[in-house]
Protein backbone atom coordinates (compact mmCIF):
# COMPACT_ATOMS: atom_id res chain seq x y z
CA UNK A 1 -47.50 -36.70 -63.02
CA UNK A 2 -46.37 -38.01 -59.05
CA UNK A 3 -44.28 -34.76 -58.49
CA UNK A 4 -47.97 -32.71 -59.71
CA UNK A 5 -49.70 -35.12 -57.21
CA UNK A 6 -47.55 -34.80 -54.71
CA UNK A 7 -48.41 -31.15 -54.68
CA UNK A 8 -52.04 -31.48 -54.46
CA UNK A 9 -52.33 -33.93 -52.15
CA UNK A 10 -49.39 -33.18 -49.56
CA UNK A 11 -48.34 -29.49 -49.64
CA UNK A 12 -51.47 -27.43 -50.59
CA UNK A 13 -53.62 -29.02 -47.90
CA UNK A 14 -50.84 -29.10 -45.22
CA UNK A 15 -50.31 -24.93 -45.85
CA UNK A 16 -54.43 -24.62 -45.96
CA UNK A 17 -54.44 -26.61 -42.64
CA UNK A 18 -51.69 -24.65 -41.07
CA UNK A 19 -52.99 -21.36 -42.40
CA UNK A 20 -56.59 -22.72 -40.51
CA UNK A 21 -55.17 -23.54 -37.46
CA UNK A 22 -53.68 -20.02 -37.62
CA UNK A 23 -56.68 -17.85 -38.07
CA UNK A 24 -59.00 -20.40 -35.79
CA UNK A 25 -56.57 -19.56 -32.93
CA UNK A 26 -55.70 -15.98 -33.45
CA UNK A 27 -59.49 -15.07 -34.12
CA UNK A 28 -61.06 -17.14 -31.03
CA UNK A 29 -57.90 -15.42 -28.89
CA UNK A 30 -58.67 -11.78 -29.75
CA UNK A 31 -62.63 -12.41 -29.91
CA UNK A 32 -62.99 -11.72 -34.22
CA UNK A 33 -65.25 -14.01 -35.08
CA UNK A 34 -64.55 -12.99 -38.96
CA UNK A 35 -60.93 -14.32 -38.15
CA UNK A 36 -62.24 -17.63 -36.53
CA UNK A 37 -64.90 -18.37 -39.41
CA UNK A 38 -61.80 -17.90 -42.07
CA UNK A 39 -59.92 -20.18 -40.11
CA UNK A 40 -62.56 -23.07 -40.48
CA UNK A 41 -63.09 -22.61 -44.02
CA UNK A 42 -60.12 -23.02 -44.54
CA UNK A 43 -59.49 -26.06 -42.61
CA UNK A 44 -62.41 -27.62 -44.61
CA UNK A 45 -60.99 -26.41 -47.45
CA UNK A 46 -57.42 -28.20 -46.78
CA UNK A 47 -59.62 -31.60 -46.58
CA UNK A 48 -61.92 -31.20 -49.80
CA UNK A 49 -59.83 -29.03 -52.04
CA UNK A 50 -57.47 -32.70 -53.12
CA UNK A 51 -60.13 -34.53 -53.34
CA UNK A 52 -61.64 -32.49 -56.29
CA UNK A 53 -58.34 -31.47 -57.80
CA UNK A 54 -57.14 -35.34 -57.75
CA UNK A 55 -60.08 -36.63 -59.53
CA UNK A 56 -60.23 -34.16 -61.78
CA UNK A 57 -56.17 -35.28 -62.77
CA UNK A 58 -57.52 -39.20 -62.55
C-alpha cells in the first residue's frame, strides 16, 4: 500500500508538473497558445489528480 502511495502522491504529480512547466514555457516562447493552455492544465492537473486518486485508496 506505501510503495502504491508513494506513486500517486510523489512521482505522477512531479512528471505532470514538469511536463507543465514544459509546454507553459515552450508554448508562451514560440507564441502557441494551444501549447501554453496544455501546459496549465496540466500543472493543475499535477495538484488535483492525488488528491482524488488518494482518497479514493483511503
Amino acid at each position: 500500500m506505501v510503495q502504491s502511495v508513494i506513486v500517486y502522491s510523489e512521482i505522477i504529480p512531479t512528471l505532470l508538473a514538469l511536463a507543465g512547466v514544459y509546454f507553459i514555457g515552450t508554448g508562451i516562447l514560440d507564441h502557441k497558445r494551444s501549447q501554453a493552455v496544455l501546459g496549465i492544465l496540466l500543472f493543475f492537473a499535477a495538484v488535483i489528480v492525488p488528491f482524488i486518486i488518494l482518497t479514493s485508496l483511503i
